[in-house]
PDB file of N, CA and C in Angstrom:
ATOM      1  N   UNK A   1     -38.584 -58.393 124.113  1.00  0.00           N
ATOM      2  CA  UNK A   1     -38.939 -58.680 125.491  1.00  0.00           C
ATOM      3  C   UNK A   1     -37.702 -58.573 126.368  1.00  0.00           C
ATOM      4  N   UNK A   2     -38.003 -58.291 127.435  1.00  0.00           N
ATOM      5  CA  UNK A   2     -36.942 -58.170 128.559  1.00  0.00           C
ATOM      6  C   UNK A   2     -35.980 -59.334 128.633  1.00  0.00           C
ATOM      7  N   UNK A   3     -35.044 -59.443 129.124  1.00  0.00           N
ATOM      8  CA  UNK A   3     -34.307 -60.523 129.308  1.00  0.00           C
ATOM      9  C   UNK A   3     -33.281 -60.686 130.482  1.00  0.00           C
ATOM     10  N   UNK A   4     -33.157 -59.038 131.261  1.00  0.00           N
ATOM     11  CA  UNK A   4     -32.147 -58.984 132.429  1.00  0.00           C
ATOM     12  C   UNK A   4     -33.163 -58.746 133.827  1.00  0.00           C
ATOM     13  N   UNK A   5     -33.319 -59.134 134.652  1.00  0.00           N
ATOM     14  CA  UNK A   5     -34.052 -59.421 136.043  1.00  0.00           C
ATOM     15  C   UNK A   5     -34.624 -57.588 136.073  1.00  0.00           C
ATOM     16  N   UNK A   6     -33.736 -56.881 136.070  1.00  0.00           N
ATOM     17  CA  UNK A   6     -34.147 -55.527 136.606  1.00  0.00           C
ATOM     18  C   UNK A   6     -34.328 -55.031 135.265  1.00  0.00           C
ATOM     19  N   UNK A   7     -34.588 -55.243 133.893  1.00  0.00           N
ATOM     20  CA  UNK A   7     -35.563 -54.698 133.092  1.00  0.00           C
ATOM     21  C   UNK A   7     -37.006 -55.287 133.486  1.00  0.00           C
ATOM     22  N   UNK A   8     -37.221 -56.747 133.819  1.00  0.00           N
ATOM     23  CA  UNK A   8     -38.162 -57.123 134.029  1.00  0.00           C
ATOM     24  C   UNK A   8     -39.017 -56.657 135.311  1.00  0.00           C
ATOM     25  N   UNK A   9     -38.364 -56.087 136.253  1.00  0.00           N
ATOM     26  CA  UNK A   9     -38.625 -55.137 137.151  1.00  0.00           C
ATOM     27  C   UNK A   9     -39.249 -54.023 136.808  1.00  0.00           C
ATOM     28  N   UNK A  10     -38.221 -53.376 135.810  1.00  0.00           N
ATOM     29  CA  UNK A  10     -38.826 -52.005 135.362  1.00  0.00           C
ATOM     30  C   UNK A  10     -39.671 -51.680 134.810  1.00  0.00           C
ATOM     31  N   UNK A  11     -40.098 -52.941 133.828  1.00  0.00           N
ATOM     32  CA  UNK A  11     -41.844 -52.796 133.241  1.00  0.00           C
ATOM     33  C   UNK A  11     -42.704 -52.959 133.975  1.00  0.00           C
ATOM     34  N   UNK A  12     -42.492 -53.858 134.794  1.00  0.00           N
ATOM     35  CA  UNK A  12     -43.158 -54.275 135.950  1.00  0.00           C
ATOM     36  C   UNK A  12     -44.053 -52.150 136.612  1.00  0.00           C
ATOM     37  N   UNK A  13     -42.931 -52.111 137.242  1.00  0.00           N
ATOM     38  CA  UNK A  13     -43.076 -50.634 137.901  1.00  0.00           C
ATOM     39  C   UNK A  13     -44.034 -49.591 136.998  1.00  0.00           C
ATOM     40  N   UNK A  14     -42.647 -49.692 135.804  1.00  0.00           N
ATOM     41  CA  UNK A  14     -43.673 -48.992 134.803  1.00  0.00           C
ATOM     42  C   UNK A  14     -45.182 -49.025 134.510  1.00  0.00           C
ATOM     43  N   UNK A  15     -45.392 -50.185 134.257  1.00  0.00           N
ATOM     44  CA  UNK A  15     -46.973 -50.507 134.020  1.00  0.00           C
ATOM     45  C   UNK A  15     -47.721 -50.428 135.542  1.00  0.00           C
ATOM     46  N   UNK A  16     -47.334 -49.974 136.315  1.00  0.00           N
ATOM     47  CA  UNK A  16     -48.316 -49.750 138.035  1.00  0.00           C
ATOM     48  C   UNK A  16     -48.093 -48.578 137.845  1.00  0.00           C
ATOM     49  N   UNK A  17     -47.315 -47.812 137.322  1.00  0.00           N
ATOM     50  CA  UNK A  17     -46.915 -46.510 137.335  1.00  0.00           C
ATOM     51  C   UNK A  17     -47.961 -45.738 136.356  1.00  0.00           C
ATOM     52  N   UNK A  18     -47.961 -46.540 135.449  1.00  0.00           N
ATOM     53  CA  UNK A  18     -48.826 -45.877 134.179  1.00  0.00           C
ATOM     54  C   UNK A  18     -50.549 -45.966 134.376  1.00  0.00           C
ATOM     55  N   UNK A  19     -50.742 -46.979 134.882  1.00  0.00           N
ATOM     56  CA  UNK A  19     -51.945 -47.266 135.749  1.00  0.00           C
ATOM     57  C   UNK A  19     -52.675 -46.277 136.606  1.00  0.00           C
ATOM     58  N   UNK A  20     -51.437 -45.829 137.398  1.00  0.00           N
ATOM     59  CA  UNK A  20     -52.006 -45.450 138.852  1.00  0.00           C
ATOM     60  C   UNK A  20     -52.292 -43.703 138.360  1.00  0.00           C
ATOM     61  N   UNK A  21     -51.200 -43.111 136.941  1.00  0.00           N
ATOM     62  CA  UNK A  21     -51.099 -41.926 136.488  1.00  0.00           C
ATOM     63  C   UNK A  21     -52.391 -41.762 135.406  1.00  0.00           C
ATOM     64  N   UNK A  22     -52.409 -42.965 135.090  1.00  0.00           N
ATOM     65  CA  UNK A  22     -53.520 -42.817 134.374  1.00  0.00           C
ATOM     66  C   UNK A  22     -55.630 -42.651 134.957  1.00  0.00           C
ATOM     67  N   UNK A  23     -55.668 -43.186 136.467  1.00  0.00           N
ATOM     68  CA  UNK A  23     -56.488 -42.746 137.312  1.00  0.00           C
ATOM     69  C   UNK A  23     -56.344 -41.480 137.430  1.00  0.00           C
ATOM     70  N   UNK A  24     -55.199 -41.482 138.091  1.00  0.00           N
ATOM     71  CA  UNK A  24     -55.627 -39.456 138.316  1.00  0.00           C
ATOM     72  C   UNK A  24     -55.441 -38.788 137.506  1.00  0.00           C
ATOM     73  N   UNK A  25     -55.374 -38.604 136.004  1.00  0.00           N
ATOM     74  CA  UNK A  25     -54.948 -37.722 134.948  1.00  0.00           C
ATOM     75  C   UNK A  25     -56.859 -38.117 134.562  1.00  0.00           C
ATOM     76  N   UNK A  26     -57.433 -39.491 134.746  1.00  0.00           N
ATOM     77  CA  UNK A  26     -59.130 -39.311 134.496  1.00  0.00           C
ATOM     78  C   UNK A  26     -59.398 -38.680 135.585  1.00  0.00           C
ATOM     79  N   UNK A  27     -59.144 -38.563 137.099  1.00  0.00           N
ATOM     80  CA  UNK A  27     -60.245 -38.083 137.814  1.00  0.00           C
ATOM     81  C   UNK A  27     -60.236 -36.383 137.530  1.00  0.00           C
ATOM     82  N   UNK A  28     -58.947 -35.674 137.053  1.00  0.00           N
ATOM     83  CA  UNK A  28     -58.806 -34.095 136.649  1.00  0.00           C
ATOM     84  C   UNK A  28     -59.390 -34.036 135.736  1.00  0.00           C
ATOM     85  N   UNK A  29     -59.464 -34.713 134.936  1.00  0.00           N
ATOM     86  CA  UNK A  29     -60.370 -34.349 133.346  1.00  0.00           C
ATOM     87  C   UNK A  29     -61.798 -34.464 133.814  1.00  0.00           C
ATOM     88  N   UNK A  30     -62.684 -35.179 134.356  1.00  0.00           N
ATOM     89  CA  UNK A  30     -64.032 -34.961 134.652  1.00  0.00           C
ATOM     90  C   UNK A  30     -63.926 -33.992 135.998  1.00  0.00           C
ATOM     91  N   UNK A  31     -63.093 -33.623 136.641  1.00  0.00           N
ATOM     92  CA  UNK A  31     -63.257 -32.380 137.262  1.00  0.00           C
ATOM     93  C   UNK A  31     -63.469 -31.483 136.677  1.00  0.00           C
ATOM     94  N   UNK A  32     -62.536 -30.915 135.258  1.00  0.00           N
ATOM     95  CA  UNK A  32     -62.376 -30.314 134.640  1.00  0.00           C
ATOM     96  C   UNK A  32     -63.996 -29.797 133.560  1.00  0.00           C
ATOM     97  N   UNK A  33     -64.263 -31.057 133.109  1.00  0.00           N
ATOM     98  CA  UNK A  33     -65.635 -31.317 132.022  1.00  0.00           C
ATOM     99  C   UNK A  33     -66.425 -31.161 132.971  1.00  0.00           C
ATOM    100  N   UNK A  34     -66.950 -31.297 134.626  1.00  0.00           N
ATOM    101  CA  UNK A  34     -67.766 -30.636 135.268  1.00  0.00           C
ATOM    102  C   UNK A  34     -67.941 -28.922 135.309  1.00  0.00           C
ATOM    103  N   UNK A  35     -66.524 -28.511 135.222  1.00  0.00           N
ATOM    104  CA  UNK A  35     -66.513 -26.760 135.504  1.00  0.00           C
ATOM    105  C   UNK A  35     -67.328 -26.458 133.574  1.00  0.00           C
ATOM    106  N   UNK A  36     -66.902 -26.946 132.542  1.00  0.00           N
ATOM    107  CA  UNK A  36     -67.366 -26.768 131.315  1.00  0.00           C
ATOM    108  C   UNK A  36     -68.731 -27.047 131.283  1.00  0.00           C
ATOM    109  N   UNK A  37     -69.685 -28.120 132.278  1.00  0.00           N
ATOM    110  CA  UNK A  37     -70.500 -28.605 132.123  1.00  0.00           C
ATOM    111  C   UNK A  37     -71.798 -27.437 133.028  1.00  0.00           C
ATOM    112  N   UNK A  38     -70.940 -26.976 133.625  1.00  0.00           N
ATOM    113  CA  UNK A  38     -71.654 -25.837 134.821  1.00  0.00           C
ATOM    114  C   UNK A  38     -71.478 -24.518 133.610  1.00  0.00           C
ATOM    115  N   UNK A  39     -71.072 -24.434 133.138  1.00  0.00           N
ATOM    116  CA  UNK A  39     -70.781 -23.138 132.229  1.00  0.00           C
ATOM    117  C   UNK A  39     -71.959 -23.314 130.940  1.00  0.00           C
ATOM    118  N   UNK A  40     -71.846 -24.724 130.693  1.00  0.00           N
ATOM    119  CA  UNK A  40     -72.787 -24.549 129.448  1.00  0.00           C
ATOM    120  C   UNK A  40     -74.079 -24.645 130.088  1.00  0.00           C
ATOM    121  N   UNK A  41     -74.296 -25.005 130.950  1.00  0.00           N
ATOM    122  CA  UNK A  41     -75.150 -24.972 131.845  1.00  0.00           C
ATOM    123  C   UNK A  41     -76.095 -23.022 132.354  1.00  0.00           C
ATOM    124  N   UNK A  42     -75.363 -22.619 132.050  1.00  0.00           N
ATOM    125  CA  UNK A  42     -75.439 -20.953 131.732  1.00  0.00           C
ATOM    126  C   UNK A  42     -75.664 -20.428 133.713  1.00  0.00           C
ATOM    127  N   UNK A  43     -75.092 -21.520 134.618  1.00  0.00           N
ATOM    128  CA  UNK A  43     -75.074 -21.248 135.794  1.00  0.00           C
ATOM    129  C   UNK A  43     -73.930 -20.916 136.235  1.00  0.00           C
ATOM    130  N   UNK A  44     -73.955 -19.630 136.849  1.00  0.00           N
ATOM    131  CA  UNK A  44     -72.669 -19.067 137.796  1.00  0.00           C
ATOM    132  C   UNK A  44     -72.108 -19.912 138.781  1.00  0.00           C
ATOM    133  N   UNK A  45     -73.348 -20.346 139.436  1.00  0.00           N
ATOM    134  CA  UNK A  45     -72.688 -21.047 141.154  1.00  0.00           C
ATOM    135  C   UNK A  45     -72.365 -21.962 140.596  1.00  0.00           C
ATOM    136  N   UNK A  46     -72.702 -23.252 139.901  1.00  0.00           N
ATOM    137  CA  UNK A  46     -72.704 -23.808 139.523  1.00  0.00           C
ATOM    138  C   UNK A  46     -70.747 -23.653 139.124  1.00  0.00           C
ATOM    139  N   UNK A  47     -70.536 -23.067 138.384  1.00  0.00           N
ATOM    140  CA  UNK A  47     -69.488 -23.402 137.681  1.00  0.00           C
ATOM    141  C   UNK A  47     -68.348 -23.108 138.573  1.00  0.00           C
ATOM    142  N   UNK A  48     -68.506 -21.945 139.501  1.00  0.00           N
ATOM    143  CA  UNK A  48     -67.565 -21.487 140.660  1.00  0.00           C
ATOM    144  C   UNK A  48     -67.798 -22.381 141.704  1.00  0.00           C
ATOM    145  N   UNK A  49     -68.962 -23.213 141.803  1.00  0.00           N
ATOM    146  CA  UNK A  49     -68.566 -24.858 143.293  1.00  0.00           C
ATOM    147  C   UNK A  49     -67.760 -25.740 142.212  1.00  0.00           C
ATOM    148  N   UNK A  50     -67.987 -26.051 141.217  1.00  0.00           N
ATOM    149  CA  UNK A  50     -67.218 -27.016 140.338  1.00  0.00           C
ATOM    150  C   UNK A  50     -65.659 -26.642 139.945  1.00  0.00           C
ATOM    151  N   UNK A  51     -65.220 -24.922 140.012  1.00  0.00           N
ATOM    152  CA  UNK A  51     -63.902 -24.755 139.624  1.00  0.00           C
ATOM    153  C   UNK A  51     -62.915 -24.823 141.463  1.00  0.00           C
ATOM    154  N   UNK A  52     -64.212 -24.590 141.875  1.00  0.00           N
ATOM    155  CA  UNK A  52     -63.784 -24.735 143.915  1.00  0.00           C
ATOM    156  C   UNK A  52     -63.596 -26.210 143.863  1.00  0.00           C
ATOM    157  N   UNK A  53     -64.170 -26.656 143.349  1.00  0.00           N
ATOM    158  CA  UNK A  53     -63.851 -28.577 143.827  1.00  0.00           C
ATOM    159  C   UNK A  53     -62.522 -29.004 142.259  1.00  0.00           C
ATOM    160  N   UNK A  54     -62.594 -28.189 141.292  1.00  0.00           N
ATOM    161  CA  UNK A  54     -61.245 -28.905 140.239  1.00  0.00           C
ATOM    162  C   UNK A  54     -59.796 -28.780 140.985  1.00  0.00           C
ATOM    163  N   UNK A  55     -59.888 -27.055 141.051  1.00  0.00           N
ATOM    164  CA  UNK A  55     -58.741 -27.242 141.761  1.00  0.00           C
ATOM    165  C   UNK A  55     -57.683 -27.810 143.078  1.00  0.00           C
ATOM    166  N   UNK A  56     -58.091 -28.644 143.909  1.00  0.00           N
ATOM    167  CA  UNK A  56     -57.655 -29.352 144.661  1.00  0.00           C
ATOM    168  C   UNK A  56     -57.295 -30.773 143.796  1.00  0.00           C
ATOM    169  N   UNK A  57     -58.603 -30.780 143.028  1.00  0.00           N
ATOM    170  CA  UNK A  57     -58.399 -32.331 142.386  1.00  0.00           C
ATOM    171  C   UNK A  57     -56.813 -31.920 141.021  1.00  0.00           C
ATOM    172  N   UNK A  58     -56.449 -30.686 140.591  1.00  0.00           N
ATOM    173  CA  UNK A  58     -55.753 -30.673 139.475  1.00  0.00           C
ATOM    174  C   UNK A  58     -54.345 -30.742 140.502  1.00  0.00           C
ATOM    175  N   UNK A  59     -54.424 -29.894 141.374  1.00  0.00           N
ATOM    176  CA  UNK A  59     -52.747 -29.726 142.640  1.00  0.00           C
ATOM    177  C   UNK A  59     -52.828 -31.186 142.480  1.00  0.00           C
ATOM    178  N   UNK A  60     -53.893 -31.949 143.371  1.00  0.00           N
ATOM    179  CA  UNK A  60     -53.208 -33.203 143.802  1.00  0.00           C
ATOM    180  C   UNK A  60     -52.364 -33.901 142.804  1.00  0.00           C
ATOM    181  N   UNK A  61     -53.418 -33.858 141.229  1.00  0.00           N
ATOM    182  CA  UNK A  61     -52.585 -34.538 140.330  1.00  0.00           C
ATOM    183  C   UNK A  61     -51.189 -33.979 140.079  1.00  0.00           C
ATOM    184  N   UNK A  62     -50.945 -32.994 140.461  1.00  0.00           N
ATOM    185  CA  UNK A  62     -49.520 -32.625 140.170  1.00  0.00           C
ATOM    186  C   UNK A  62     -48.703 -32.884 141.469  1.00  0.00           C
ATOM    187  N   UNK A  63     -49.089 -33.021 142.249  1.00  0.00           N
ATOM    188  CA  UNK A  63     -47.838 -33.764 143.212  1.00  0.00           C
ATOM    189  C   UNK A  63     -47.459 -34.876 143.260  1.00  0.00           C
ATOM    190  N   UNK A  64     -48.786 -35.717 142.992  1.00  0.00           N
ATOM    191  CA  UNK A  64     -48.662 -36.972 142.684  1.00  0.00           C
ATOM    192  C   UNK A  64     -47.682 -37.074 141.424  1.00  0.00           C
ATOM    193  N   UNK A  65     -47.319 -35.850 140.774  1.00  0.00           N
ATOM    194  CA  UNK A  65     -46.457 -36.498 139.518  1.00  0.00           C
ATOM    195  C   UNK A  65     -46.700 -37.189 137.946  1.00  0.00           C
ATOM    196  N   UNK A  66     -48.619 -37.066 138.155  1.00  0.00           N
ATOM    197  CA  UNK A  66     -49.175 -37.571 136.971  1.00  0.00           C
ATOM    198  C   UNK A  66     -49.122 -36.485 135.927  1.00  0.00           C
ATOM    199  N   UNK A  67     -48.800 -35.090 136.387  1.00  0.00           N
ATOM    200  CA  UNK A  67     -48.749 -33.805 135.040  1.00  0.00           C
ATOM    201  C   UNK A  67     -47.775 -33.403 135.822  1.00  0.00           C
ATOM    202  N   UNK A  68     -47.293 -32.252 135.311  1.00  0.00           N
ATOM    203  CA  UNK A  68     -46.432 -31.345 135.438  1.00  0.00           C
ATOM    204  C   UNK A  68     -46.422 -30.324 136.556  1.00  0.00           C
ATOM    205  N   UNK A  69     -45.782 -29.741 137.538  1.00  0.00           N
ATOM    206  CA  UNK A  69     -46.568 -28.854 138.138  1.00  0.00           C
ATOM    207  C   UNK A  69     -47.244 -27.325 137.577  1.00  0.00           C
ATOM    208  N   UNK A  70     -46.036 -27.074 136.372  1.00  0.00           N
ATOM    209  CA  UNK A  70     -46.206 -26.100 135.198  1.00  0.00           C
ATOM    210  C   UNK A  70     -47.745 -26.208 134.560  1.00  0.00           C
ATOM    211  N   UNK A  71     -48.041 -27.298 134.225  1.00  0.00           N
ATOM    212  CA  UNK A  71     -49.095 -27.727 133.506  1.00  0.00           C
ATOM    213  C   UNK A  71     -50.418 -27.745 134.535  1.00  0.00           C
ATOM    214  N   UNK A  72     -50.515 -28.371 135.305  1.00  0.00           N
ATOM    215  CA  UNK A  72     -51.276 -27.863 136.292  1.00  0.00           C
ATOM    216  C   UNK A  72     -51.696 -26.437 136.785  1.00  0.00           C
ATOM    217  N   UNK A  73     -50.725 -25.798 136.515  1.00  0.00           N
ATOM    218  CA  UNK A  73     -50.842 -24.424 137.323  1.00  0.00           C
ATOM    219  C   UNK A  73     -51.607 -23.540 136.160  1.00  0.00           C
ATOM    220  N   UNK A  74     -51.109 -24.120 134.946  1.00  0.00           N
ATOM    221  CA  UNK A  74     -51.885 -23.245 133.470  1.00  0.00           C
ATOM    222  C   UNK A  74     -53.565 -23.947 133.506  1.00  0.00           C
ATOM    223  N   UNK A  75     -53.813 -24.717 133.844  1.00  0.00           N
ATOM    224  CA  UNK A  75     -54.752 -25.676 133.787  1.00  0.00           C
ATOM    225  C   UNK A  75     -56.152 -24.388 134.826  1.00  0.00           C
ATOM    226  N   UNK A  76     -55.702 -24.765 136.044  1.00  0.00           N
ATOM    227  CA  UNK A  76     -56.308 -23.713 137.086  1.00  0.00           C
ATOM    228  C   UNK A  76     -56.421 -22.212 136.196  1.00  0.00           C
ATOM    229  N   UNK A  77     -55.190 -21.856 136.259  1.00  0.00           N
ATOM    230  CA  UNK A  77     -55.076 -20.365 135.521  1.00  0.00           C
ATOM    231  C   UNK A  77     -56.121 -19.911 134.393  1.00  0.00           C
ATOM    232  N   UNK A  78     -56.337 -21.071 133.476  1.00  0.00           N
ATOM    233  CA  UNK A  78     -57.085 -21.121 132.340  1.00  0.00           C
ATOM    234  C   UNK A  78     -58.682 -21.277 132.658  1.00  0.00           C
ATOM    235  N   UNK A  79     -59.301 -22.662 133.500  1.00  0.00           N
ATOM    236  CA  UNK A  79     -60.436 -22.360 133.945  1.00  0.00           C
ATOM    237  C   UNK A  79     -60.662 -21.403 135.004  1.00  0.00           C
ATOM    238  N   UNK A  80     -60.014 -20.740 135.937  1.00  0.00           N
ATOM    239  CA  UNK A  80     -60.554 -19.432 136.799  1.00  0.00           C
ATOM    240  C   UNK A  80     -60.669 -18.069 135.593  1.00  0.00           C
ATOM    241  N   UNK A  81     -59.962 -18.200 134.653  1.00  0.00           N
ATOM    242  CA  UNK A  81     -59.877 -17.244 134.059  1.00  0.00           C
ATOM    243  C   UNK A  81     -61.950 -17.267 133.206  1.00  0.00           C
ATOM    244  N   UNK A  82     -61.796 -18.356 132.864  1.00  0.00           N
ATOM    245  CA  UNK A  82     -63.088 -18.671 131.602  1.00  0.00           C
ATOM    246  C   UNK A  82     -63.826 -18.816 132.797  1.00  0.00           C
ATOM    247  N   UNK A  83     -64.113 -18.952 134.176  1.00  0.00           N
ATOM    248  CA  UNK A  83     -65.415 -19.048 135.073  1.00  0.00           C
ATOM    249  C   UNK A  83     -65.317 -17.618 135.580  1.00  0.00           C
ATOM    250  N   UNK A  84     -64.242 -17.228 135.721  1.00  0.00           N
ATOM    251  CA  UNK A  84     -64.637 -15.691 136.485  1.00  0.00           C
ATOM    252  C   UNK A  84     -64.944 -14.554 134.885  1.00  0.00           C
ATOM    253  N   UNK A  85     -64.802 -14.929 133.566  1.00  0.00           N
ATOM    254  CA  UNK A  85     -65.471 -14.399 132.493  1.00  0.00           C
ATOM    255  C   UNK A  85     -66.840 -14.773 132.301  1.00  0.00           C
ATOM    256  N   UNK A  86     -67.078 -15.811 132.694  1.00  0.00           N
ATOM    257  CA  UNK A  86     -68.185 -16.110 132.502  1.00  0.00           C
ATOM    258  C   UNK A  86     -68.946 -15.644 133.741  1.00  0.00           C
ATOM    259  N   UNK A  87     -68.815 -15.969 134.716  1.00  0.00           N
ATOM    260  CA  UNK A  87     -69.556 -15.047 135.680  1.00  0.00           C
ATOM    261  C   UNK A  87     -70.105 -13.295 135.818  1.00  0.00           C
ATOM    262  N   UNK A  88     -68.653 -12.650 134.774  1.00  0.00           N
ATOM    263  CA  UNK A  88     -68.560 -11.574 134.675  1.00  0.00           C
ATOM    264  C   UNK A  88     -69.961 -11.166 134.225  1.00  0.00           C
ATOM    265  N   UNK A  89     -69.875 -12.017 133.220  1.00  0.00           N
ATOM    266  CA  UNK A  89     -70.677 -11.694 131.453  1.00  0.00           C
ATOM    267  C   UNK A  89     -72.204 -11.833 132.271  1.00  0.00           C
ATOM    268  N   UNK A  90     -72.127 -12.954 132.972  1.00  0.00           N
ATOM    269  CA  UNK A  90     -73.996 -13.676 133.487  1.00  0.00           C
ATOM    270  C   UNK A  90     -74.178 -12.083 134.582  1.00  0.00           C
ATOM    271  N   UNK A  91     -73.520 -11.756 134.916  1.00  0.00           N
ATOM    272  CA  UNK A  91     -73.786 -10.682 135.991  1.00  0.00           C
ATOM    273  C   UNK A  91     -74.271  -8.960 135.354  1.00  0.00           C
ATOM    274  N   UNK A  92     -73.468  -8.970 134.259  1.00  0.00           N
ATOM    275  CA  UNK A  92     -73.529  -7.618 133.381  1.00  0.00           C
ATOM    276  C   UNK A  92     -75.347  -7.394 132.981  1.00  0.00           C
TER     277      UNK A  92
END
């Protein structure tokens, strides 16, 4: 256990910190399981309004500092890639 004033601070922070990262690292993941959920769903619009509404929700989490901005950016990259394949495929 802590024992100097400003370790006891720093868990302090830490644990609001881990809290507040841990909200927005859930609200990107069910953004995320919505765009998967529109896909298995075997609907186009569907999955392109849901990858239109992730990505704002995945940026924010990365400014906020809860991921990476690297990681974020593969995140987007990866579902536009699997919704605009999948759109491809429903259209062929």
């Amino acid at each position: 256990m802590a024992n100097h004033k400003s370790a006891i601070k720093r868990i302090r922070q830490s644990e609001a910190r881990n809290l507040r990262n841990r909200t927005h690292k859930s609200k990107m993941k069910t953004a995320i399981k919505a765009v998967f959920a529109a896909i298995e769903e075997q609907s186009a619009d569907k999955a392109q309004a849901a990858l239109k509404a992730a990505i704002p929700v995945i940026d924010h989490v990365a400014v906020k500092g809860a991921v990476p901005k690297k990681t974020a950016s593969r995140k987007v990259s990866r579902l536009t890639k699997r919704v605009n394949a999948f759109v491809a495929g429903v259209q062929a």
